[in-house]
N, C-alpha and C. Protein backbone atom coordinates (compact mmCIF):
# COMPACT_ATOMS: atom_id res chain seq x y z
N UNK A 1 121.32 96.95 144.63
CA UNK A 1 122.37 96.03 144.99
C UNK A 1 123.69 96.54 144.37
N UNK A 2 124.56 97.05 145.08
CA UNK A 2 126.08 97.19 144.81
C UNK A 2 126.44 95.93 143.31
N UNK A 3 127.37 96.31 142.44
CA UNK A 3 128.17 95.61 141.74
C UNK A 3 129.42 95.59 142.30
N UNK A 4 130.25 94.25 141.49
CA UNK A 4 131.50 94.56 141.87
C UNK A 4 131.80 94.77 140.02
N UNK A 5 133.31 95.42 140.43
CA UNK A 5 133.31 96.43 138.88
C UNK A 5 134.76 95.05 138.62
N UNK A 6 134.75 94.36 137.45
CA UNK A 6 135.46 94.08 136.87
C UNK A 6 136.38 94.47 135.19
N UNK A 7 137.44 94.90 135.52
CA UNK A 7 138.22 95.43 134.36
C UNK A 7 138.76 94.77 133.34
N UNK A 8 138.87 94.73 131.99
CA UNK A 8 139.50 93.84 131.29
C UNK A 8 139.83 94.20 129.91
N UNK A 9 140.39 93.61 128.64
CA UNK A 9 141.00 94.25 127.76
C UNK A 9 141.46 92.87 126.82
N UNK A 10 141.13 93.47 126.26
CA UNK A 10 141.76 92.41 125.08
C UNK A 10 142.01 92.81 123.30
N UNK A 11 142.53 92.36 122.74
CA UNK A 11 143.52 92.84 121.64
C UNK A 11 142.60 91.48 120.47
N UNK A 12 141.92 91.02 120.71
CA UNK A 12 140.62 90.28 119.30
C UNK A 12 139.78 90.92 119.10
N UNK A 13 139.09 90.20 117.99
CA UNK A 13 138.27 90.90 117.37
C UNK A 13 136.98 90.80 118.26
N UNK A 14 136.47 92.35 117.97
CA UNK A 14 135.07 92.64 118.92
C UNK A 14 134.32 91.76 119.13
N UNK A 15 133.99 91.06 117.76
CA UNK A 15 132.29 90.50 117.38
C UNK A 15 133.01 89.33 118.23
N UNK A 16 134.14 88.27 117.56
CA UNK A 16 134.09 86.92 118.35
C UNK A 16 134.52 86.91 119.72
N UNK A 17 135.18 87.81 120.65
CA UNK A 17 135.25 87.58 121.41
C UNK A 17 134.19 88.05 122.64
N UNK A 18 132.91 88.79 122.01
CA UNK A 18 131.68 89.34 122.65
C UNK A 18 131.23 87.80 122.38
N UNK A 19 130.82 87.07 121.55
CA UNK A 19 129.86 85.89 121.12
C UNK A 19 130.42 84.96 122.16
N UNK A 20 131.56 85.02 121.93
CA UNK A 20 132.60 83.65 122.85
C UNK A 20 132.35 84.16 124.50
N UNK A 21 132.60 85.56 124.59
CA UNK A 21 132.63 85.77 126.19
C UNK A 21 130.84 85.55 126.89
N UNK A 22 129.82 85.83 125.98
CA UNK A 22 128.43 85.60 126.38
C UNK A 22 128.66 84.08 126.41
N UNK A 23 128.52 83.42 125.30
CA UNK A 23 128.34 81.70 125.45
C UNK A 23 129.13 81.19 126.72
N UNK A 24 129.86 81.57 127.21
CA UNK A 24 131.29 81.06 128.20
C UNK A 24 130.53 81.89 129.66
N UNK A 25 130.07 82.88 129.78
CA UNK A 25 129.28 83.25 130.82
C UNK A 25 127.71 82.65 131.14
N UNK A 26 127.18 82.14 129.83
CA UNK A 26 125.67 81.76 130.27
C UNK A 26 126.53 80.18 131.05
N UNK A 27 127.22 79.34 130.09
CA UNK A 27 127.97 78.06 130.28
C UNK A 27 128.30 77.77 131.66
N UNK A 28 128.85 79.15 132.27
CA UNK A 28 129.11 79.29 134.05
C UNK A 28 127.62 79.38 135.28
N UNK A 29 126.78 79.92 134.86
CA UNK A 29 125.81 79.91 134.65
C UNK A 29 125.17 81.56 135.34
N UNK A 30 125.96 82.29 134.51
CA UNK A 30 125.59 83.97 134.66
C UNK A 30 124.62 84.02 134.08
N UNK A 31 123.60 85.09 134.47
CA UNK A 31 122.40 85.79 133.78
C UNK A 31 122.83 87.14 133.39
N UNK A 32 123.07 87.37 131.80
CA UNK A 32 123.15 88.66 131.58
C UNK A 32 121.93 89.46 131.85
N UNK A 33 122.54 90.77 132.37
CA UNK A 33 120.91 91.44 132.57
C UNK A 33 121.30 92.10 131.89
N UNK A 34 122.31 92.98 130.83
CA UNK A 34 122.53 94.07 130.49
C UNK A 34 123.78 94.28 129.71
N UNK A 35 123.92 94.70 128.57
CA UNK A 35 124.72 94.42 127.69
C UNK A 35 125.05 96.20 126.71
N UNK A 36 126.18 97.11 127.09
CA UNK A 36 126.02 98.52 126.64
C UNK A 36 127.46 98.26 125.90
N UNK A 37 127.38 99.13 124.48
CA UNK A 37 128.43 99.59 123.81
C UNK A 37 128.60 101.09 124.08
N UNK A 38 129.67 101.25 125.20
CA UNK A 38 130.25 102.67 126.13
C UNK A 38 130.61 104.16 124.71
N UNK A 39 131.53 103.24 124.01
CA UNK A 39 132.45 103.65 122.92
C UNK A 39 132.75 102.84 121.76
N UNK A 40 133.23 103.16 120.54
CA UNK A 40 133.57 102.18 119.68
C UNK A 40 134.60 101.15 120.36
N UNK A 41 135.22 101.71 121.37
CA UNK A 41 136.40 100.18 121.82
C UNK A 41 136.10 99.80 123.28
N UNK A 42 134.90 100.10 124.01
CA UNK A 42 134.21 99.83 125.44
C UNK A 42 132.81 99.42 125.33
N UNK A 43 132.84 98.19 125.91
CA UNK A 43 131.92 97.33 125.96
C UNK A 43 131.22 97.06 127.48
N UNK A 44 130.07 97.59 128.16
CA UNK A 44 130.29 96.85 129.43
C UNK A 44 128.80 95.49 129.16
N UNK A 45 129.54 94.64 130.09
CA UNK A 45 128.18 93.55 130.29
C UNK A 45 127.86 93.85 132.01
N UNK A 46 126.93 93.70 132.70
CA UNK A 46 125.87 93.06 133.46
C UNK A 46 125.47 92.24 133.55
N UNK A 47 125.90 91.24 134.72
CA UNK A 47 125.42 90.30 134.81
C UNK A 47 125.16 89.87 136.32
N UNK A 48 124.66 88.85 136.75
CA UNK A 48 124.11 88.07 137.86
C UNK A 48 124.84 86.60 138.11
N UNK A 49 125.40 86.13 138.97
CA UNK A 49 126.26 84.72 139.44
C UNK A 49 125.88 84.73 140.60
N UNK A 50 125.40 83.74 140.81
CA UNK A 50 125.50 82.75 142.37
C UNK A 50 126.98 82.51 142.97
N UNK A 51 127.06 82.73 143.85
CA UNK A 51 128.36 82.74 144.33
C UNK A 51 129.21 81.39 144.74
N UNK A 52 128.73 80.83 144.54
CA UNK A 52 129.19 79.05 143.99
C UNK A 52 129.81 79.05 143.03
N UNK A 53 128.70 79.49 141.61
CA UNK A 53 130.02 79.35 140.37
C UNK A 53 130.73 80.26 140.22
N UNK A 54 131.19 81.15 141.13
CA UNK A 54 132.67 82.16 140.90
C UNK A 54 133.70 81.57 140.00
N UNK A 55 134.34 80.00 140.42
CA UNK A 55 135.32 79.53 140.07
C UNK A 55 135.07 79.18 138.47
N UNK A 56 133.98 78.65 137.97
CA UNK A 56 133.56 78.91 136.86
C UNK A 56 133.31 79.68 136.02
N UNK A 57 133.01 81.08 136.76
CA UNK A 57 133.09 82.45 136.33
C UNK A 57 134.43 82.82 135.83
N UNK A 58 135.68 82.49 136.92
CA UNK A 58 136.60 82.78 136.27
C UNK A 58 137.19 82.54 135.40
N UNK A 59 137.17 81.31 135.24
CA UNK A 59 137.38 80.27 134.00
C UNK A 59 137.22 80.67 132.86
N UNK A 60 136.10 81.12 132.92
CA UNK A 60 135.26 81.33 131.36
C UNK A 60 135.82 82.58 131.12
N UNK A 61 136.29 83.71 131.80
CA UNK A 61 136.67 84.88 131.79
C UNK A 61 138.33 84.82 131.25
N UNK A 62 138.80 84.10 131.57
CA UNK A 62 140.42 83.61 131.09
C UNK A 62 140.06 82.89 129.84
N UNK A 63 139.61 82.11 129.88
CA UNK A 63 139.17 80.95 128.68
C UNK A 63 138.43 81.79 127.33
N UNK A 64 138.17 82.90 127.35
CA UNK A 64 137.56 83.54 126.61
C UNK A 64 138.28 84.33 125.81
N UNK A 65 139.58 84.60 127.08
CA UNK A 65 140.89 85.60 125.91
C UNK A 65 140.97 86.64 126.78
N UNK A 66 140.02 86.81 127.40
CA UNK A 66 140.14 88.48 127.93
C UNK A 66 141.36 88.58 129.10
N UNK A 67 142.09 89.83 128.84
CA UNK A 67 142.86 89.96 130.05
C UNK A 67 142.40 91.06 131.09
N UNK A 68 142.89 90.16 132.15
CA UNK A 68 141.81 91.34 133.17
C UNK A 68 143.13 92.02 133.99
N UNK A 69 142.71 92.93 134.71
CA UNK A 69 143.73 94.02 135.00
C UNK A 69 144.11 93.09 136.69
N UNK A 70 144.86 93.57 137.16
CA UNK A 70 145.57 92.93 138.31
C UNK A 70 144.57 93.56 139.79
N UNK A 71 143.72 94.22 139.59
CA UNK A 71 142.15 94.51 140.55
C UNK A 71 141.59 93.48 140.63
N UNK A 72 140.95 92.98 139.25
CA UNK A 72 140.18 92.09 138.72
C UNK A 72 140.59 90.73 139.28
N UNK A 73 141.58 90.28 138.80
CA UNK A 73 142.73 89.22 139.52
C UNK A 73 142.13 88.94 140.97
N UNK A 74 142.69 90.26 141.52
CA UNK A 74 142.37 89.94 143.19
C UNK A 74 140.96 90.29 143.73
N UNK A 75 139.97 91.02 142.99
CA UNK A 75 138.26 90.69 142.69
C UNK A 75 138.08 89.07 142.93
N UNK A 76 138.47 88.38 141.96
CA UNK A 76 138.21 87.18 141.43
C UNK A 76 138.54 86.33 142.60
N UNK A 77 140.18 86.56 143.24
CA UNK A 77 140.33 85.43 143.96
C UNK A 77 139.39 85.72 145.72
N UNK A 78 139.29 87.16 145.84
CA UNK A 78 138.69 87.21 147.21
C UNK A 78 137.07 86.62 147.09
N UNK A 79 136.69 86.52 146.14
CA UNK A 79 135.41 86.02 145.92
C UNK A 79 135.57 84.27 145.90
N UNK A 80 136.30 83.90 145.78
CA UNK A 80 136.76 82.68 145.78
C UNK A 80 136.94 82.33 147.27
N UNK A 81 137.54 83.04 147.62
CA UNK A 81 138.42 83.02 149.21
C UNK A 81 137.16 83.34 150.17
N UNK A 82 136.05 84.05 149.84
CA UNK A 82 134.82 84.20 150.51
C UNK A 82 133.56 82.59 150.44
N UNK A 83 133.58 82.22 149.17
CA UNK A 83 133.05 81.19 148.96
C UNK A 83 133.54 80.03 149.90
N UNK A 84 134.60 79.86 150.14
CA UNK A 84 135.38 78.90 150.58
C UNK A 84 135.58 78.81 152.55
N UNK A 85 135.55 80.11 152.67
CA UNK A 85 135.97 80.49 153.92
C UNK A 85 134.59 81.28 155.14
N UNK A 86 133.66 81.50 154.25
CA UNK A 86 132.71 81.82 154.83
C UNK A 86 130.99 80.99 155.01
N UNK A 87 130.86 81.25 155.75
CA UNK A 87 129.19 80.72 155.89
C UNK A 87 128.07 81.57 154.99
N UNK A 88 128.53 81.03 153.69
CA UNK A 88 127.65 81.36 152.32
C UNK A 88 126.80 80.50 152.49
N UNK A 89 125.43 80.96 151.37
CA UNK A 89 124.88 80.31 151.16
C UNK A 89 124.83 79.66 149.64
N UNK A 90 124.40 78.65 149.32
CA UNK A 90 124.44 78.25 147.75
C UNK A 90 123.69 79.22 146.65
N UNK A 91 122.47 79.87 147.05
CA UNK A 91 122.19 80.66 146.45
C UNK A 91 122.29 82.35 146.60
N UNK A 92 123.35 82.77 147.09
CA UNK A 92 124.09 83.85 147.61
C UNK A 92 124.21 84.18 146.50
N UNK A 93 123.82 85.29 145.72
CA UNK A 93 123.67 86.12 144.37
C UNK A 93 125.08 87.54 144.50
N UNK A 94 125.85 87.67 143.24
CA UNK A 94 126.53 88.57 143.29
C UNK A 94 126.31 89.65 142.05
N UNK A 95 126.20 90.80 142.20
CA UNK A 95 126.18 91.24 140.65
C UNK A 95 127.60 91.74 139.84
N UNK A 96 127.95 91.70 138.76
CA UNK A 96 129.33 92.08 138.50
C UNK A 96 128.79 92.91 137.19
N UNK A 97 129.66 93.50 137.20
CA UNK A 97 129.67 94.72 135.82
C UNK A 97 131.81 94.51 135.66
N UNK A 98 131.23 94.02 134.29
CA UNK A 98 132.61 93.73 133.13
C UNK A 98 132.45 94.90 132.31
N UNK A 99 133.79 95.15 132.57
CA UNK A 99 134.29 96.43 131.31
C UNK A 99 134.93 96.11 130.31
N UNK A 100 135.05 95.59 129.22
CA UNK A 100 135.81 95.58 128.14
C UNK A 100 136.36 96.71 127.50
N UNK A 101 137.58 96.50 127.44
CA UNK A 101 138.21 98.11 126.72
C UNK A 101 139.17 96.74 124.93
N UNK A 102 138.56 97.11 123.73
CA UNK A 102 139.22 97.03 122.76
C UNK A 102 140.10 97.15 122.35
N UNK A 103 141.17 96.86 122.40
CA UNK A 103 142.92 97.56 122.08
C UNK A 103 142.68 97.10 120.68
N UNK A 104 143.58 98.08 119.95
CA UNK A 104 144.44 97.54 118.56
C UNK A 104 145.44 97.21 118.96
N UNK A 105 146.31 95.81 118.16
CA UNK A 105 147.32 95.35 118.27
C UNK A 105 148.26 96.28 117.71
N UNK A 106 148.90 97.38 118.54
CA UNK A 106 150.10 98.38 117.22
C UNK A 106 151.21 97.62 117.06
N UNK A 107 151.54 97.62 116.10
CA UNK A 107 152.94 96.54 115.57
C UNK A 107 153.95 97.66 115.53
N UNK A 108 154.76 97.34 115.28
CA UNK A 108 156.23 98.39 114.54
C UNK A 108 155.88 98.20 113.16
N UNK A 109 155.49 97.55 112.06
CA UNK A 109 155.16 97.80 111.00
C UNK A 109 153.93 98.68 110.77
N UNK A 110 153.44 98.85 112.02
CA UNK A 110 152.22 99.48 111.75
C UNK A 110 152.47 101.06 111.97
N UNK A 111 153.13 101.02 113.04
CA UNK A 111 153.83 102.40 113.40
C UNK A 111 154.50 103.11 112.25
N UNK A 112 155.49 102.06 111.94
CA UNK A 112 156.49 102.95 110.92
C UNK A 112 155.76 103.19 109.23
N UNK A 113 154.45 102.87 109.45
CA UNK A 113 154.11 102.66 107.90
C UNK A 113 153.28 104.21 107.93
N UNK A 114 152.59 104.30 109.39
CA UNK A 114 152.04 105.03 109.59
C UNK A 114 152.86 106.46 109.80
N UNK A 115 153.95 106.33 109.87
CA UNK A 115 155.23 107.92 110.04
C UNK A 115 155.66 108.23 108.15
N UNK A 116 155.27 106.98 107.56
CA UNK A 116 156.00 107.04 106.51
C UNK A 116 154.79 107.80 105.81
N UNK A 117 153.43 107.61 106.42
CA UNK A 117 152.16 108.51 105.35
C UNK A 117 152.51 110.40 105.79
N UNK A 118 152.85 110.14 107.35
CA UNK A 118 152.79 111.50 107.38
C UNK A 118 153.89 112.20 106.64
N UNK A 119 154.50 111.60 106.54
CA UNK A 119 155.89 112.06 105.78
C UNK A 119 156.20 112.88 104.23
C-alpha cells in the first residue's frame, strides 16, 4: 500500500514532543505501525488512519507543535477535500509516513558566542 509522505520540523525538545506527538496521534485514532530514528535530528513515524479522522489527524499534528512544510499543508487539506467530496467509505484506511527533522533554535547569542570561541 502506497504512503502518503508527510514533512515536518520543529525547534522542541526531541523526547517531549515525540511523547506528545504519539499520545495526540493514538487520541485521533492512528495506529502506529512503525517508529525509526533516521539521524540524531530525523525521526520518521508510520502510521495507519481511517480516513474520517483526517480532520483529527490534523489537529493533533498542529496541536503537538510540529510545523509542517507547505506540501504537507496541502497533503492535509486534499485529504480533507477527498473525505468530504467523495464517495468514501468510513472505514477507507490511509497510510502516512511523518518525517520529523529536529532543528536547533540558533540565536544571535548563540552565533556570536560561537565566532568568539573560534577566535
Amino acid at each position: 500500500m502506497q504512503s502518503l509522505d508527510i514533512h515536518s520540523f520543529s525547534y522542541s525538545d526531541r523526547s517531549h514532543t515525540l511523547l506528545s506527538l504519539t499520545d495526540s496521534l493514538t487520541d485521533s485514532g492512528a495506529w502506529i505501525t512503525d517508529r525509526s530514528t533516521i539521524s540524531p535530528s530525523l525521526t520518521e513515524l508510520r502510521f495507519e488512519i481511517q480516513l474520517h479522522c483526517v480532520l483529527n489527524l490534523y489537529t493533533a499534528l498542529i496541536t503537538t507543535g510540529l510545523e509542517l512544510t507547505r506540501a504537507a499543508h496541502h497533503t492535509m487539506t486534499e485529504l480533507w477535500t477527498c473525505f468530504n467530496n467523495l464517495d468514501t467509505r468510513f472505514s477507507d484506511v490511509i497510510v502516512v509516513r511523518l518525517e520529523i527533522n529536529f532543528l536547533e533554535d540558533v540565536t544571535l547569542h548563540s552565533l556570536l558566542s560561537s565566532a568568539r570561541a573560534l577566535a
